[in-house]
C-alpha atoms as a PDB file:
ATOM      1  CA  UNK A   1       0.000   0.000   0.000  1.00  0.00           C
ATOM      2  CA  UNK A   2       1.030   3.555  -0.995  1.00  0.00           C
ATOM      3  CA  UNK A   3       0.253   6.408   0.936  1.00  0.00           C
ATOM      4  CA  UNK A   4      -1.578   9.462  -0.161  1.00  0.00           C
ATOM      5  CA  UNK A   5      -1.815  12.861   0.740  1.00  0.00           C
ATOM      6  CA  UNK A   6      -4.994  14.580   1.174  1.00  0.00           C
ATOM      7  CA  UNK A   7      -6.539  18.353   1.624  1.00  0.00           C
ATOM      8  CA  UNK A   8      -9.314  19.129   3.892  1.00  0.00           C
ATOM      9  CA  UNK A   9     -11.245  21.802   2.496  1.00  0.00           C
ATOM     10  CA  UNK A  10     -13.795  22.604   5.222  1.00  0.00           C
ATOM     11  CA  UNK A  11     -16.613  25.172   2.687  1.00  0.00           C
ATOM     12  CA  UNK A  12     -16.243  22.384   0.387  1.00  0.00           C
ATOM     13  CA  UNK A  13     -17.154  19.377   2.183  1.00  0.00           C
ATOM     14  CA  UNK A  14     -14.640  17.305   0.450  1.00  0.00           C
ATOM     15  CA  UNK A  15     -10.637  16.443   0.385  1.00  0.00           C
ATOM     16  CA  UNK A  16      -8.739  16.299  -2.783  1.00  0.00           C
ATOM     17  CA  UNK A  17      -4.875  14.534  -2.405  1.00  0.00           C
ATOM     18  CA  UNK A  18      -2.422  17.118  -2.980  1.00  0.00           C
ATOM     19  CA  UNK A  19       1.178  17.363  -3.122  1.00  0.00           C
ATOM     20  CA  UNK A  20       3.842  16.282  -0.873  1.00  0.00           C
ATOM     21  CA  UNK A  21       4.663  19.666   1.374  1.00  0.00           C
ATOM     22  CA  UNK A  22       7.347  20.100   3.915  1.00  0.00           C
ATOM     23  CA  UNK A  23       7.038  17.791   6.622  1.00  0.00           C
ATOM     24  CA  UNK A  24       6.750  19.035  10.213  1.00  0.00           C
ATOM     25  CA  UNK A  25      10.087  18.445  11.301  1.00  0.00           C
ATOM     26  CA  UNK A  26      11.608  21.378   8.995  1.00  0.00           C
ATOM     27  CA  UNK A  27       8.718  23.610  10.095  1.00  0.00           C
ATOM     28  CA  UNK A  28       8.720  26.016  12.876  1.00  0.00           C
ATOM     29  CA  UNK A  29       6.289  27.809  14.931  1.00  0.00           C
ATOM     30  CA  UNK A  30       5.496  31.242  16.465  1.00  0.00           C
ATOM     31  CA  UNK A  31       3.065  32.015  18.639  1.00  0.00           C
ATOM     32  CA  UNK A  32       2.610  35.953  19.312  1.00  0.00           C
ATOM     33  CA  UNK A  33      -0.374  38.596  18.003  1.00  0.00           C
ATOM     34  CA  UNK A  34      -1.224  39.698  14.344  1.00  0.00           C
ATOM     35  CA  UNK A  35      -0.285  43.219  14.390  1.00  0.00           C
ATOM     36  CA  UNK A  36      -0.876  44.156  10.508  1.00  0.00           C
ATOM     37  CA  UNK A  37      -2.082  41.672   6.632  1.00  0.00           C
ATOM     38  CA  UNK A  38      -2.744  42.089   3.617  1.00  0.00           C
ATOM     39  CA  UNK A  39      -3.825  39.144   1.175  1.00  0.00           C
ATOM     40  CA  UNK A  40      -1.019  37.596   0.567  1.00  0.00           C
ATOM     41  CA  UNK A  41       1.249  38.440   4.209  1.00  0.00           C
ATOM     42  CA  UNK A  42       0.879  38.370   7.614  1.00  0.00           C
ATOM     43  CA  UNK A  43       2.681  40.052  10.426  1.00  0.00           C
ATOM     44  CA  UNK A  44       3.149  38.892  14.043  1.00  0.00           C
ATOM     45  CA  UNK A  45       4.307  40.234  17.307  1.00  0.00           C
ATOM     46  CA  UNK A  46       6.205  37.565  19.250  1.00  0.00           C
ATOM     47  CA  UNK A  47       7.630  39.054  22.096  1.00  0.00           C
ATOM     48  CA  UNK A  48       9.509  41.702  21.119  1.00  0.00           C
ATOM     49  CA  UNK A  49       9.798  41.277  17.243  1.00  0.00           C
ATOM     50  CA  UNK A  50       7.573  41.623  14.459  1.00  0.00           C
ATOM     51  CA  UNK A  51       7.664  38.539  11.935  1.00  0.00           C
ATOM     52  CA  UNK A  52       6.370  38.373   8.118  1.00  0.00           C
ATOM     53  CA  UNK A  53       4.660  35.456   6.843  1.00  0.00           C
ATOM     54  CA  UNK A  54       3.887  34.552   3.441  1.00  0.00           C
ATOM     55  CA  UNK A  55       0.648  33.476   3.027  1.00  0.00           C
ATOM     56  CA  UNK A  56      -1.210  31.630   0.137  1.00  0.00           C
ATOM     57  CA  UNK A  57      -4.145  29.554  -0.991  1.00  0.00           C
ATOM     58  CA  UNK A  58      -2.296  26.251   0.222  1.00  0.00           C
ATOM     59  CA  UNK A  59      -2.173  27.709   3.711  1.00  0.00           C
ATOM     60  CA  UNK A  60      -4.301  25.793   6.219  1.00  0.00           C
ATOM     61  CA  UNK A  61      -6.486  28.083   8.822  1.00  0.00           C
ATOM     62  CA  UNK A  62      -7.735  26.517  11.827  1.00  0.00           C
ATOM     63  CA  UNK A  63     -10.176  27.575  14.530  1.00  0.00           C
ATOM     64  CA  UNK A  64     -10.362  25.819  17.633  1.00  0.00           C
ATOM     65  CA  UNK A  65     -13.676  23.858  17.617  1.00  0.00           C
ATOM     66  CA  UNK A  66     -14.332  25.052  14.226  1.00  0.00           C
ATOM     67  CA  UNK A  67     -12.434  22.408  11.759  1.00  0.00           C
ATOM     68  CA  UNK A  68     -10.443  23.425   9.271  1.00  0.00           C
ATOM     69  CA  UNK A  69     -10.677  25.428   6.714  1.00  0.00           C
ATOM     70  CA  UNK A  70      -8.599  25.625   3.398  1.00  0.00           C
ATOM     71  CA  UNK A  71      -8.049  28.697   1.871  1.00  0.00           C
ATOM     72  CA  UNK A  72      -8.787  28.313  -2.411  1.00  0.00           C
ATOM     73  CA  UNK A  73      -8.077  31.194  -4.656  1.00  0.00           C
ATOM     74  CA  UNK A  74     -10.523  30.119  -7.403  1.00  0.00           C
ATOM     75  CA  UNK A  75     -14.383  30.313  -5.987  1.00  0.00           C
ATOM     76  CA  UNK A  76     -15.762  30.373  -2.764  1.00  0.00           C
ATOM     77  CA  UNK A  77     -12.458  31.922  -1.238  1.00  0.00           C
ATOM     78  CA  UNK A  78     -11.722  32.026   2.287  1.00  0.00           C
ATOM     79  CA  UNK A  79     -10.165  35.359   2.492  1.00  0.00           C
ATOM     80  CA  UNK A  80      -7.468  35.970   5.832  1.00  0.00           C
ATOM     81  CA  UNK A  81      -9.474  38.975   6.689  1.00  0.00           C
ATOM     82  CA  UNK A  82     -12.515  37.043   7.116  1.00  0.00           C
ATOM     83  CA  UNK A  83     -10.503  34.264   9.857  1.00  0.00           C
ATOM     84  CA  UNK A  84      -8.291  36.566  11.661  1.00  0.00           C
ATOM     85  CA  UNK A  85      -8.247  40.378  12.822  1.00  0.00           C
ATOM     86  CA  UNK A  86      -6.304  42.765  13.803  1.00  0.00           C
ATOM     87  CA  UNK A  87      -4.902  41.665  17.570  1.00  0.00           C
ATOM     88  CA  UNK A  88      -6.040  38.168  17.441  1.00  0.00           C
ATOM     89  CA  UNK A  89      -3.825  36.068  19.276  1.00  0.00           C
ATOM     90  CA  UNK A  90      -2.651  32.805  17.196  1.00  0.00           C
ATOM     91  CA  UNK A  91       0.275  29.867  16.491  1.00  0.00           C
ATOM     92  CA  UNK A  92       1.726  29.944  12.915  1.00  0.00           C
ATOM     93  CA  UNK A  93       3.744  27.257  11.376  1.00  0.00           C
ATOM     94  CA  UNK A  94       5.967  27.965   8.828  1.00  0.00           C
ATOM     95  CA  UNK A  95       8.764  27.154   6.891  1.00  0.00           C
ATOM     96  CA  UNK A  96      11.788  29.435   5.505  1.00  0.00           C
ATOM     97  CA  UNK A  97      12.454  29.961   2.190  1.00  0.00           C
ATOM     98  CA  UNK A  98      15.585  31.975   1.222  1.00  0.00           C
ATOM     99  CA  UNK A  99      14.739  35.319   3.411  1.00  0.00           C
ATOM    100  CA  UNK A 100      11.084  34.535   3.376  1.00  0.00           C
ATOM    101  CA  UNK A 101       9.077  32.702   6.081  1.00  0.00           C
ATOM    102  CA  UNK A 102       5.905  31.134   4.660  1.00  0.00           C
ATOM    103  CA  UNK A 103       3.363  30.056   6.760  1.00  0.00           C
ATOM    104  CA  UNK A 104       1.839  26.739   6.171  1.00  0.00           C
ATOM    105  CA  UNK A 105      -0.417  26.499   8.666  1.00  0.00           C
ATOM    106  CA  UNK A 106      -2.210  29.441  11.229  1.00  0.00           C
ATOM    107  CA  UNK A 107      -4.602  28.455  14.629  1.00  0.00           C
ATOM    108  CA  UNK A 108      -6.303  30.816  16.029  1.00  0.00           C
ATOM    109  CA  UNK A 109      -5.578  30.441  20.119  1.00  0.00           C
ATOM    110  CA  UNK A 110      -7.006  32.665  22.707  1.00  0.00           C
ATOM    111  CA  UNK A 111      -3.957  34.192  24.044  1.00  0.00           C
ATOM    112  CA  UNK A 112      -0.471  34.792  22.754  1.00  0.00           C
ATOM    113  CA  UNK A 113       1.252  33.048  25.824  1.00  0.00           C
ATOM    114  CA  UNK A 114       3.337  34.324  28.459  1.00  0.00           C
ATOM    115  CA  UNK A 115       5.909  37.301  27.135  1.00  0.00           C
ATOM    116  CA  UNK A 116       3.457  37.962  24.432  1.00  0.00           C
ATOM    117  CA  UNK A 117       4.775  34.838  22.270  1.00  0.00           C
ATOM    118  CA  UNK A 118       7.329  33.363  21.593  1.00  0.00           C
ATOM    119  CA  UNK A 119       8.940  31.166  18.799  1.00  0.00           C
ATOM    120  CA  UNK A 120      10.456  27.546  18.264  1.00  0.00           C
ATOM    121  CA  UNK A 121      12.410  26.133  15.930  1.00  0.00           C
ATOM    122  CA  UNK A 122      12.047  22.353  17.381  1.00  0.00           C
ATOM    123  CA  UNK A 123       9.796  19.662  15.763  1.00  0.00           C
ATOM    124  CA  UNK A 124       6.913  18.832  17.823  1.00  0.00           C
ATOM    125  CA  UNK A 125       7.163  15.497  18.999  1.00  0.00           C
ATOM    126  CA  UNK A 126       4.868  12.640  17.122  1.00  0.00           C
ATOM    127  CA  UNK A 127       2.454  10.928  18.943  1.00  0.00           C
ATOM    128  CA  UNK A 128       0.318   7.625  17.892  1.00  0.00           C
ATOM    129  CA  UNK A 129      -3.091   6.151  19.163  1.00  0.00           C
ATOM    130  CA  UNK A 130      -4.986   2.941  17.604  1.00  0.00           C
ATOM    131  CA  UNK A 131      -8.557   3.419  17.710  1.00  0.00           C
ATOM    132  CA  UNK A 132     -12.035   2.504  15.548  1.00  0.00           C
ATOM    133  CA  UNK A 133     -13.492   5.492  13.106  1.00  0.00           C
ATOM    134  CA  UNK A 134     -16.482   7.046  15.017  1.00  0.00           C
ATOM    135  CA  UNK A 135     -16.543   9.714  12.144  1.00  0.00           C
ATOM    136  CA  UNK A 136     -14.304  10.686   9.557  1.00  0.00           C
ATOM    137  CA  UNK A 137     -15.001  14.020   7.073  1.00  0.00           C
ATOM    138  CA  UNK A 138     -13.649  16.426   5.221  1.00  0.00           C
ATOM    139  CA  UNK A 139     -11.064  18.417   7.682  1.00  0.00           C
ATOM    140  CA  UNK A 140     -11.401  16.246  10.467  1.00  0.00           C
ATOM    141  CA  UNK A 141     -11.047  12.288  11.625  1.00  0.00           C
ATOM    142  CA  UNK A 142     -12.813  10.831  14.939  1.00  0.00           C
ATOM    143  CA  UNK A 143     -11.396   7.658  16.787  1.00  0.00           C
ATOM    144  CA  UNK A 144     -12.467   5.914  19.731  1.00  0.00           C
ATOM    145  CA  UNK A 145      -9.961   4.878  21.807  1.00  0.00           C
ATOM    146  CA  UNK A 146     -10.220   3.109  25.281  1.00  0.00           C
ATOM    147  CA  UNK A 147     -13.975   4.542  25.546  1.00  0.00           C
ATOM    148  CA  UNK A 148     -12.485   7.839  24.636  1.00  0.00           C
ATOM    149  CA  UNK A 149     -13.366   9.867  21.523  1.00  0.00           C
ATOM    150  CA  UNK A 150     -10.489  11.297  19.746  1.00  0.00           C
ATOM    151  CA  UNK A 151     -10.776  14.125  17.183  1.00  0.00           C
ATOM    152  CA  UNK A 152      -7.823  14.856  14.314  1.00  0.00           C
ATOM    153  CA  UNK A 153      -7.269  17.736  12.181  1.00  0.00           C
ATOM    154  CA  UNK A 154      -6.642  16.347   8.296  1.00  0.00           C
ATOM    155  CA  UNK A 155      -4.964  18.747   6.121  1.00  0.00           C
ATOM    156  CA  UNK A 156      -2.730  18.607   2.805  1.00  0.00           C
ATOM    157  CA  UNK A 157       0.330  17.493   4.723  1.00  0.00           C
ATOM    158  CA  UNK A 158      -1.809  13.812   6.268  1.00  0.00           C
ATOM    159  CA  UNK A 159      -0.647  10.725   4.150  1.00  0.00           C
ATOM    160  CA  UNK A 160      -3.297   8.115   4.258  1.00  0.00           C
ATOM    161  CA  UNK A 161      -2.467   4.524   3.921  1.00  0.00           C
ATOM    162  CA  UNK A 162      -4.970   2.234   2.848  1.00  0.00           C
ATOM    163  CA  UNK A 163      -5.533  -0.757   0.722  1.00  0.00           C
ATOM    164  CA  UNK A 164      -6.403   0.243  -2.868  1.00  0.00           C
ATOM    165  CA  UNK A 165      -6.478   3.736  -1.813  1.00  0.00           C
ATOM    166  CA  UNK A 166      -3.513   4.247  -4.768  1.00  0.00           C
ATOM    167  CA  UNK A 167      -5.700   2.580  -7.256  1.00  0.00           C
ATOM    168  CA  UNK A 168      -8.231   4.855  -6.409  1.00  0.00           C
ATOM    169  CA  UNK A 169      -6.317   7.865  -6.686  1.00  0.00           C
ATOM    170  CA  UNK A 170      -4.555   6.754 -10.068  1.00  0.00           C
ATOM    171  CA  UNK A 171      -8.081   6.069 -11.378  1.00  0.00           C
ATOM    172  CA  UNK A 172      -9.727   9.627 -11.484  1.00  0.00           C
ATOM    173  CA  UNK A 173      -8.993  13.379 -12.763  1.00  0.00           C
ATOM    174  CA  UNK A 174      -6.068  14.712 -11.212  1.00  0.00           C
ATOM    175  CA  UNK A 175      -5.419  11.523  -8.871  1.00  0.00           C
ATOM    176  CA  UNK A 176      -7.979  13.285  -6.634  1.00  0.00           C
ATOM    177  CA  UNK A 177     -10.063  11.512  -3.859  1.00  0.00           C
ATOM    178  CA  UNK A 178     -11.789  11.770  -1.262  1.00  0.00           C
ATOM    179  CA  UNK A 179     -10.603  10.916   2.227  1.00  0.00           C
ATOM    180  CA  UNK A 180     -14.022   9.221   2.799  1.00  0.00           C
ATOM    181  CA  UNK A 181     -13.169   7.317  -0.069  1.00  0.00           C
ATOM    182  CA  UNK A 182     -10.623   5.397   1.766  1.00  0.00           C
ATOM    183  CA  UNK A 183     -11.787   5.533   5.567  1.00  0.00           C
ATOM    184  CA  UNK A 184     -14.595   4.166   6.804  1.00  0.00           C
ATOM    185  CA  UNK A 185     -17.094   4.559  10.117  1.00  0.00           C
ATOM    186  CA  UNK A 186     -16.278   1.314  12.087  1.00  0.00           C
ATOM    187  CA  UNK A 187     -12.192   0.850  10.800  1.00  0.00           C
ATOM    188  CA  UNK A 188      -9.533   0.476  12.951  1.00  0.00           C
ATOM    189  CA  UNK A 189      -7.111   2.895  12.304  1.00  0.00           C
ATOM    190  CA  UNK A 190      -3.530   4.035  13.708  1.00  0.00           C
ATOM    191  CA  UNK A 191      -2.969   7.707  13.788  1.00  0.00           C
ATOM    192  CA  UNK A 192       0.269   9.265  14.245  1.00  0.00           C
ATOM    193  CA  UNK A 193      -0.170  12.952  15.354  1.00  0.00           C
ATOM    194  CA  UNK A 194       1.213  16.110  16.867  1.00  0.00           C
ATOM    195  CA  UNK A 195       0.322  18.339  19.241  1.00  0.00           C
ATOM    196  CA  UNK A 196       0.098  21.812  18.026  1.00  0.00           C
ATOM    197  CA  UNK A 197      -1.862  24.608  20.004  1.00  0.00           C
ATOM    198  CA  UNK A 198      -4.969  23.219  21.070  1.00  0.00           C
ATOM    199  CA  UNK A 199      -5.858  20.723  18.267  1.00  0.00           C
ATOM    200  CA  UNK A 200      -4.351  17.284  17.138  1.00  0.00           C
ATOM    201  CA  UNK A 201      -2.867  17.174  13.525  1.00  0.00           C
ATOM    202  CA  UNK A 202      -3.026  13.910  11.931  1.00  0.00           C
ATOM    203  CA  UNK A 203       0.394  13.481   9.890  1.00  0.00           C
ATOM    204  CA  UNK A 204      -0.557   9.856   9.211  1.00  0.00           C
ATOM    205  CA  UNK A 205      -3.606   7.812   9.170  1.00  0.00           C
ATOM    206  CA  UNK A 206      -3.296   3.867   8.351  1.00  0.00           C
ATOM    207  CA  UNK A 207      -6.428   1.832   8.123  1.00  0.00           C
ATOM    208  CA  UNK A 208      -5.260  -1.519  10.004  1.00  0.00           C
ATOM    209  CA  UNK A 209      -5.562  -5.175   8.796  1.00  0.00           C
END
């Protein structure tokens, strides 16, 4: 089995397999207080700098409690200014380009953090949990674990692994499917996740034997 990468687009109600991005261990993340965007940047007070992120339609936005939400440039666009204002506290991850930091990824949090943010440069650590599918949709993947309900962010940067799920891809427009395609209610699955901010980011789900 081969995995695949898929793209939860929250307005959409569907997730398309993209391409392979920058894992998490060469990302970083700063958590601080939008101070000033614009379409296409973002800038961020951590502690006592300002930082300038690159932003794009590939960049994942995230709401605690909300799902996710992927940002398209083509129809029904969700614009920055409509997610995030001015002051709003919130945990970017990013990767650096040359001299430019482009963020791949921004949470909304409820506070900056102690110092008014601060930065890392360290890989968060990757967790795993084997559980059976309560729900799985667009942006989002539900496991039971021990009694214990789960809940997993799926963006573009979650490989799936699942039997004939690379037959499936290879057989439509774009070797685009859906998630749902290839996990089902009542699975086992193990999940390999991180941490980040307040949610749980699925980096690989594998639909178990």
């Amino acid at each position: 089995m081969r995995p695949v990468r898929v793209l939860g687009v929250a307005l959409l109600a569907m997730a398309v397999i993209a391409s392979p991005r920058v894992s998490a261990a060469q990302e970083k993340t700063a958590r601080g207080t939008v101070i000033t965007m614009t379409s296409d940047s973002l800038t961020v007070k951590v502690g006592a700098s300002d930082m300038k992120f690159g932003v794009d339609s590939k960049t994942t936005l995230v709401a605690s409690g909300a799902g996710t939400q992927a940002r398209r440039s083509e129809t029904n666009e969700v614009k920055l200014a409509d997610f995030i204002r001015t002051g709003q506290p919130v945990i970017v991850s990013y990767r650096e380009t040359g001299s430019t930091m482009y963020a791949t990824r921004i949470e909304r949090v409820s506070t900056a953090g102690s110092g008014g943010g601060s930065a890392s440069s360290s890989a968060p650590s990757t967790k795993s949990s084997n559980g059976t599918v309560k729900s799985v949709a667009a942006a989002s993947l539900t496991i039971t674990v021990d009694g214990k309900d789960m809940t997993f962010v799926v963006d573009a940067n979650t490989s799936v692994v699942a039997k004939g799920a690379g037959t499936k891809a290879s057989g439509t427009p774009g070797g685009k499917i859906a998630i749902t395609d290839v996990v089902k209610t009542g699975e086992r699955v193990a999940v390999s996740y991180h941490e980040m901010g307040t949610t749980m980011h699925a980096a690989e789900v594998r639909v178990l034997q």
